[in-house]
C-alpha atoms as a PDB file:
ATOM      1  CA  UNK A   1      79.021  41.911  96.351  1.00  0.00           C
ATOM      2  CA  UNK A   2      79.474  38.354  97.810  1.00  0.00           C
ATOM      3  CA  UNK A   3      79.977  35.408  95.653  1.00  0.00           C
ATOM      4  CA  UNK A   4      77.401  32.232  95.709  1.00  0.00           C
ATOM      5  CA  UNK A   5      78.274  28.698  94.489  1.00  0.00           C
ATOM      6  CA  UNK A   6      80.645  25.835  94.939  1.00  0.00           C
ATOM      7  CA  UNK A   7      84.369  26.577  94.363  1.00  0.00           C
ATOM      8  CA  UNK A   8      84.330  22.780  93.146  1.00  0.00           C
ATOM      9  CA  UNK A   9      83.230  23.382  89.347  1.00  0.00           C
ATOM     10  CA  UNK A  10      80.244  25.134  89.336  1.00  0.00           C
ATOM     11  CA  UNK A  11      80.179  28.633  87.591  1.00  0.00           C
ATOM     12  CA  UNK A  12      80.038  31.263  90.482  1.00  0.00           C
ATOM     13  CA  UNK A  13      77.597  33.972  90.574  1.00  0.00           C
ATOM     14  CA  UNK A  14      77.527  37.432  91.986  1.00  0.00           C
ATOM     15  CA  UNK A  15      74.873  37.827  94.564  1.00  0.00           C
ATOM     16  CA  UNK A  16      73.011  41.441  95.484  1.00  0.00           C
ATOM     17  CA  UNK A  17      73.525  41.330  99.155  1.00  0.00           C
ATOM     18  CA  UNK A  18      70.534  43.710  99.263  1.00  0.00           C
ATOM     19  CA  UNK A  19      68.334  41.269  97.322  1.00  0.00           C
ATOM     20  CA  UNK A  20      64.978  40.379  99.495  1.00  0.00           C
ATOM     21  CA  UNK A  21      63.288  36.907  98.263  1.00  0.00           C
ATOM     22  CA  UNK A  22      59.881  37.420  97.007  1.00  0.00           C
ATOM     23  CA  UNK A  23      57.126  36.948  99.839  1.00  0.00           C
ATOM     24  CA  UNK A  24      55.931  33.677 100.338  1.00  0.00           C
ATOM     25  CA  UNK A  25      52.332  32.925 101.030  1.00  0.00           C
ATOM     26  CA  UNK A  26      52.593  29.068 101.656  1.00  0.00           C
ATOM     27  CA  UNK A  27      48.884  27.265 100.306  1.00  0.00           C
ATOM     28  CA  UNK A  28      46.658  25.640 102.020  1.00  0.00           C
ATOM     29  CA  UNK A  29      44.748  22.426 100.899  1.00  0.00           C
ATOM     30  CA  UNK A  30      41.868  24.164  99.500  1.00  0.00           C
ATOM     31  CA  UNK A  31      43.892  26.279  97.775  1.00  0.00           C
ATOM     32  CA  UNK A  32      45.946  23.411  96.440  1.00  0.00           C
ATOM     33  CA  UNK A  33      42.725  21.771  95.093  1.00  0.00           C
ATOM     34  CA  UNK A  34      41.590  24.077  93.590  1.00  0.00           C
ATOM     35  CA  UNK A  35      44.525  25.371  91.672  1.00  0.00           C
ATOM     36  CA  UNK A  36      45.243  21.355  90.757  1.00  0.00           C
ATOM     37  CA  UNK A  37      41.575  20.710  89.470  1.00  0.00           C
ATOM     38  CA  UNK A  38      42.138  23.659  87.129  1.00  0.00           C
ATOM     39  CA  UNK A  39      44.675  21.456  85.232  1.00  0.00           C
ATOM     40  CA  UNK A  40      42.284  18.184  85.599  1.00  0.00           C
ATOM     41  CA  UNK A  41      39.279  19.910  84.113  1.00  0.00           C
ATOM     42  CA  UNK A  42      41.174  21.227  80.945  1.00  0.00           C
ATOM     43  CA  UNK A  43      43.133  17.825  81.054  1.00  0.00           C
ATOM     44  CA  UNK A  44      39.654  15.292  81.345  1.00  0.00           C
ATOM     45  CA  UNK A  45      36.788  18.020  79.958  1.00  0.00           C
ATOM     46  CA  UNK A  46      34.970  18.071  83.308  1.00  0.00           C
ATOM     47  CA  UNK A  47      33.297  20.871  85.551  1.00  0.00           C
ATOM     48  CA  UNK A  48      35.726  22.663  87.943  1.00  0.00           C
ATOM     49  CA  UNK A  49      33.708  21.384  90.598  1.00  0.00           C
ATOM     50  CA  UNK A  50      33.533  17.743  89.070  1.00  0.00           C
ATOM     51  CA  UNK A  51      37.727  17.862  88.688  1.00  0.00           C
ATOM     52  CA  UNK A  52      37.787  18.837  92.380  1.00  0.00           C
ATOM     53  CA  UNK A  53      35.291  15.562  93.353  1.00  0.00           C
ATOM     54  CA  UNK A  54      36.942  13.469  91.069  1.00  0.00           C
ATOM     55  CA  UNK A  55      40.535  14.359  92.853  1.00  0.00           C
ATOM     56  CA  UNK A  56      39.501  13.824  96.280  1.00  0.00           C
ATOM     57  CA  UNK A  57      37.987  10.775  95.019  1.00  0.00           C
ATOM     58  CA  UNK A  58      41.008   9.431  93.095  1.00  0.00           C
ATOM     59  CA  UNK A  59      43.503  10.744  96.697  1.00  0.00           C
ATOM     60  CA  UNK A  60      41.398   9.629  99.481  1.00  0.00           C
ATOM     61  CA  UNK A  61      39.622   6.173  99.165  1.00  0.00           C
ATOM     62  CA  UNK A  62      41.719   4.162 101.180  1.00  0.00           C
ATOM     63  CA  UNK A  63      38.881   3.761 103.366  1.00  0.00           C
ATOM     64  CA  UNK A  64      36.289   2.314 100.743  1.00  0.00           C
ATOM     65  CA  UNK A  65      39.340   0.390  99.359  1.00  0.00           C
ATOM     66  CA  UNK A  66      39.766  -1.272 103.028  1.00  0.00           C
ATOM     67  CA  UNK A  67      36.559  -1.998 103.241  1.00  0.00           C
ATOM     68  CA  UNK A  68      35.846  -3.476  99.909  1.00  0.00           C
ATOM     69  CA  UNK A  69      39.234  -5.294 100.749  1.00  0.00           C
ATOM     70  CA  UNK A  70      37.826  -7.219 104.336  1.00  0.00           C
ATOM     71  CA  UNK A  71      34.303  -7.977 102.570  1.00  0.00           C
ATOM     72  CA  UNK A  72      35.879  -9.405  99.609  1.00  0.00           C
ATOM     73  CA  UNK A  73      39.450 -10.535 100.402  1.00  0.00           C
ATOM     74  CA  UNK A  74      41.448 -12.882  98.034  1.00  0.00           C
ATOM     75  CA  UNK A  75      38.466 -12.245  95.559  1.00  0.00           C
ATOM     76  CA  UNK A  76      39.475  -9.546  94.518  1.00  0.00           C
ATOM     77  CA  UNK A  77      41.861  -9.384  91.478  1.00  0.00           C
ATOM     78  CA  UNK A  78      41.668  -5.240  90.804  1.00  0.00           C
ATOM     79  CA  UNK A  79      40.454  -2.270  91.930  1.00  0.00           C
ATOM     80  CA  UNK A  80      40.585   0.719  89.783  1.00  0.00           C
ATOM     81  CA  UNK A  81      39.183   3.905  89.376  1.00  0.00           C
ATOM     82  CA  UNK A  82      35.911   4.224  86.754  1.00  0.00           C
ATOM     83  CA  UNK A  83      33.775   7.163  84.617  1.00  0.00           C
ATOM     84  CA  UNK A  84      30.801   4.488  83.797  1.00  0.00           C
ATOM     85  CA  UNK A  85      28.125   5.339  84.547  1.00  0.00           C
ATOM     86  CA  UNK A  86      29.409   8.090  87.004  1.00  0.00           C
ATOM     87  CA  UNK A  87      33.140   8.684  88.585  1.00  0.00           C
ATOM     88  CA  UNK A  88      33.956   6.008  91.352  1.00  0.00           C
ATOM     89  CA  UNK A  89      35.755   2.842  91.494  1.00  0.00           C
ATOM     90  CA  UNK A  90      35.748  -0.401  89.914  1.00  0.00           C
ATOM     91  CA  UNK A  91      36.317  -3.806  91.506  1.00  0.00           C
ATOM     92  CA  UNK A  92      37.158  -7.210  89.882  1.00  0.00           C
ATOM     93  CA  UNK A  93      36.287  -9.802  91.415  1.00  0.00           C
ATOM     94  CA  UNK A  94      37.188 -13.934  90.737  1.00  0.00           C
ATOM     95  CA  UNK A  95      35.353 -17.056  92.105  1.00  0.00           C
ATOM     96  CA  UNK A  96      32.516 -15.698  92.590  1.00  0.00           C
ATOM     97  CA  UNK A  97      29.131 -16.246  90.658  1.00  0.00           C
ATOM     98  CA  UNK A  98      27.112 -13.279  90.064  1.00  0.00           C
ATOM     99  CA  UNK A  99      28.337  -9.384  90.540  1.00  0.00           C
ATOM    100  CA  UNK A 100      27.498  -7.744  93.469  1.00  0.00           C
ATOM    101  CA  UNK A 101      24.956  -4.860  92.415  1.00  0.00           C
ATOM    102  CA  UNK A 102      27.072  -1.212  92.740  1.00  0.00           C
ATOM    103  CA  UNK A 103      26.727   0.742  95.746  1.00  0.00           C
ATOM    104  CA  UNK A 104      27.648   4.002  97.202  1.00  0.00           C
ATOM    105  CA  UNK A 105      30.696   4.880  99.590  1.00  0.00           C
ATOM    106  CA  UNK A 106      31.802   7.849 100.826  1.00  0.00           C
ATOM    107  CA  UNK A 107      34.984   9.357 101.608  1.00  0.00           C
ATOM    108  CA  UNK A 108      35.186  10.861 104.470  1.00  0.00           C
ATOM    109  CA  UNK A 109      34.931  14.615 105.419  1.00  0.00           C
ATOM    110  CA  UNK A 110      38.572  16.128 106.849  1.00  0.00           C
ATOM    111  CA  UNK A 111      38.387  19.283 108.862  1.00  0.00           C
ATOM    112  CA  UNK A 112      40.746  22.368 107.696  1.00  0.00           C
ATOM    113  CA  UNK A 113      42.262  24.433 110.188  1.00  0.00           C
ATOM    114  CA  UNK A 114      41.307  27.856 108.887  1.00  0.00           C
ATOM    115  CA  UNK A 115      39.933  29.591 105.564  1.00  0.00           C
ATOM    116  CA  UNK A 116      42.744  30.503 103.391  1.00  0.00           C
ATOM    117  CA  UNK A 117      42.513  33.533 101.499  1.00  0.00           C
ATOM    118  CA  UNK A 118      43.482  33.308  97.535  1.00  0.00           C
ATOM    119  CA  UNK A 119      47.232  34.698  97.303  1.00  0.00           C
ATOM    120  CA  UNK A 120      47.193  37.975  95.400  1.00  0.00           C
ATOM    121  CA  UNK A 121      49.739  35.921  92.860  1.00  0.00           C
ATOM    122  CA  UNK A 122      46.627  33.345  91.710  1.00  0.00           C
ATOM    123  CA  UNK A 123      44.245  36.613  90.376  1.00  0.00           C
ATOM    124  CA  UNK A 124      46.514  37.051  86.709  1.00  0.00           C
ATOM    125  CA  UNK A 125      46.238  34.230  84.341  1.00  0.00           C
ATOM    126  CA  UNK A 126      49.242  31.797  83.888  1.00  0.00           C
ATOM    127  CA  UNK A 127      50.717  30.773  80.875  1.00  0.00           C
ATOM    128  CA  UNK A 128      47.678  28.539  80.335  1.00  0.00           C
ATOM    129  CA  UNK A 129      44.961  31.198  80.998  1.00  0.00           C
ATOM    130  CA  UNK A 130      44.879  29.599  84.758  1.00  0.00           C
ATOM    131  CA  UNK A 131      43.374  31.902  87.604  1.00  0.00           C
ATOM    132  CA  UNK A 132      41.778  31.293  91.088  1.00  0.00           C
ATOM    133  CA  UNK A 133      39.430  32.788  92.769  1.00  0.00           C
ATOM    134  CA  UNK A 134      38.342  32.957  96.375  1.00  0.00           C
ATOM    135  CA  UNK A 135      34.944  31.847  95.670  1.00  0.00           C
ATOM    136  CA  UNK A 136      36.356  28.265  93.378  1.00  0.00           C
ATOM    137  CA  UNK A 137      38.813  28.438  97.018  1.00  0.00           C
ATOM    138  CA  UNK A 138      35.590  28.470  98.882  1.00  0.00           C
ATOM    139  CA  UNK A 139      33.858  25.769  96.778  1.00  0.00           C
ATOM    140  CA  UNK A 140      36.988  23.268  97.653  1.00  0.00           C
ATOM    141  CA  UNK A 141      37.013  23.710 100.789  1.00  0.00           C
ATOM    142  CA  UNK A 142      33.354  23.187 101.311  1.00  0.00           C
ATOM    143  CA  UNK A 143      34.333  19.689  98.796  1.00  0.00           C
ATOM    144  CA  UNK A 144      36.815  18.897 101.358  1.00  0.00           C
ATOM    145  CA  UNK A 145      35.388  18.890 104.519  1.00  0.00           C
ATOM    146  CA  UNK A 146      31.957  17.403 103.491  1.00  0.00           C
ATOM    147  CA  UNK A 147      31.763  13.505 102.680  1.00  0.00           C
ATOM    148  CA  UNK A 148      32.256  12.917  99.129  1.00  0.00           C
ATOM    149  CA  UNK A 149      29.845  10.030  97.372  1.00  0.00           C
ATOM    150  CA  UNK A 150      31.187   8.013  94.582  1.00  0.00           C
ATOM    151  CA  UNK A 151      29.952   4.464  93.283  1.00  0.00           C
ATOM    152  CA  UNK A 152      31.093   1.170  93.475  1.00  0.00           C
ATOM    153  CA  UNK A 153      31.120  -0.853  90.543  1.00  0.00           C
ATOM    154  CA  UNK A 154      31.819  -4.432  90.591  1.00  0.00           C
ATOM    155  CA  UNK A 155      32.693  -6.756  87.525  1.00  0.00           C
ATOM    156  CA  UNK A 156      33.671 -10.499  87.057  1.00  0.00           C
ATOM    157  CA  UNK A 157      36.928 -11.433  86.178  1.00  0.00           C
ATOM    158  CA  UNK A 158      35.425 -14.142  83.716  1.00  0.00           C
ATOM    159  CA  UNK A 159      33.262 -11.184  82.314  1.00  0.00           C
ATOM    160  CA  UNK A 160      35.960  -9.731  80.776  1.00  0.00           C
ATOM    161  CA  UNK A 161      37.423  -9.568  77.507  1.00  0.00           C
ATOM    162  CA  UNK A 162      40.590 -10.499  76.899  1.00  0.00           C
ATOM    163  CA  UNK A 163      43.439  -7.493  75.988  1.00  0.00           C
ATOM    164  CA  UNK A 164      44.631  -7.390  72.572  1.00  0.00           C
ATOM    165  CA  UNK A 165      48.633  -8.869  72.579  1.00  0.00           C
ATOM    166  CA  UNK A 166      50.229  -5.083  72.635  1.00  0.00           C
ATOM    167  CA  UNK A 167      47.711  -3.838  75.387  1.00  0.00           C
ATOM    168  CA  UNK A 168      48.447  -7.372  77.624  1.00  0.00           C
ATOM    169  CA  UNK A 169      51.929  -6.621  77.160  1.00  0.00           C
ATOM    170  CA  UNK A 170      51.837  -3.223  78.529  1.00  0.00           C
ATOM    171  CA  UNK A 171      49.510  -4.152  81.727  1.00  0.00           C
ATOM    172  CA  UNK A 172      52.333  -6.848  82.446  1.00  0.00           C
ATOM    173  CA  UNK A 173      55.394  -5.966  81.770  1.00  0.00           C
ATOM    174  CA  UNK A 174      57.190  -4.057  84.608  1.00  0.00           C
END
């Protein structure tokens, strides 16, 4: 048997030269949402689906952001992500007089190069009762290459109320 490890230190260990690496199915972005959204939905106590929207929401709004950003320029003192009255993003907004009533963006559809098939590995439940199937695979991938529709919200800086002293700190304090 051949030895593995640095000479330098660090504890050698005896290596199987007939060892073969497990095979490795690499995932595609479906396949990536999905399995991530598992952990959202448990996390937030939302619909797969919903966890899945709410994702490609939260990782792919630069384009609303932009847009928001040339309409509304130095205006704007935040933009945030919201659940009231449905999942989309908040803006905050300074000198201005009256709120801007909420619209609708979308993010835009991405194409994926091909269907990826659920990895054999993804059927048994993980340690937190986690599977995937083909058809929750299938339901991303339809999410991701379809626009997505999330509000707007906007809200007045002057609107607001102030942070309690322990909650300021925390929002300002590196």
């Amino acid at each position: 048997m051949g030895m593995y490890g640095d000479p330098n230190g660090v504890e050698l260990v005896d290596v199987d030269p007939d060892y073969q690496p497990p095979e490795f199915a690499p995932l595609g972005a479906a396949q990536i949402l999905a399995i991530d959204s598992k952990y959202y939905a448990l996390a937030y106590g939302v619909s797969h689906t919903e966890a899945m929207r709410q994702m490609l929401i939260q990782h792919d709004n630069s384009a609303a952001t932009e847009e928001i950003r040339a309409e509304f320029g130095d205006k704007i003192t935040a933009i945030g992500l919201t659940t009231e009255p449905e999942y989309g993003m908040v803006v905050i907004l300074k000198d201005v007089e009256t709120a801007p009533p909420m619209r609708r963006m979308y993010r835009d559809a991405k194409p994926l190069a091909e269907r990826k098939i659920v990895a054999a590995s993804f059927a048994t439940p993980n340690d937190r009762g986690v599977t995937l199937t083909q058809a929750e695979v299938d339901t991303a991938t339809a999410l991701i290459t379809s626009p997505t529709a999330f509000i707007v919200r906007f809200e007045l800086e002057k609107d607001l109320l102030p942070l309690p002293e322990p909650e300021y700190r925390l929002c300002t304090n590196p």
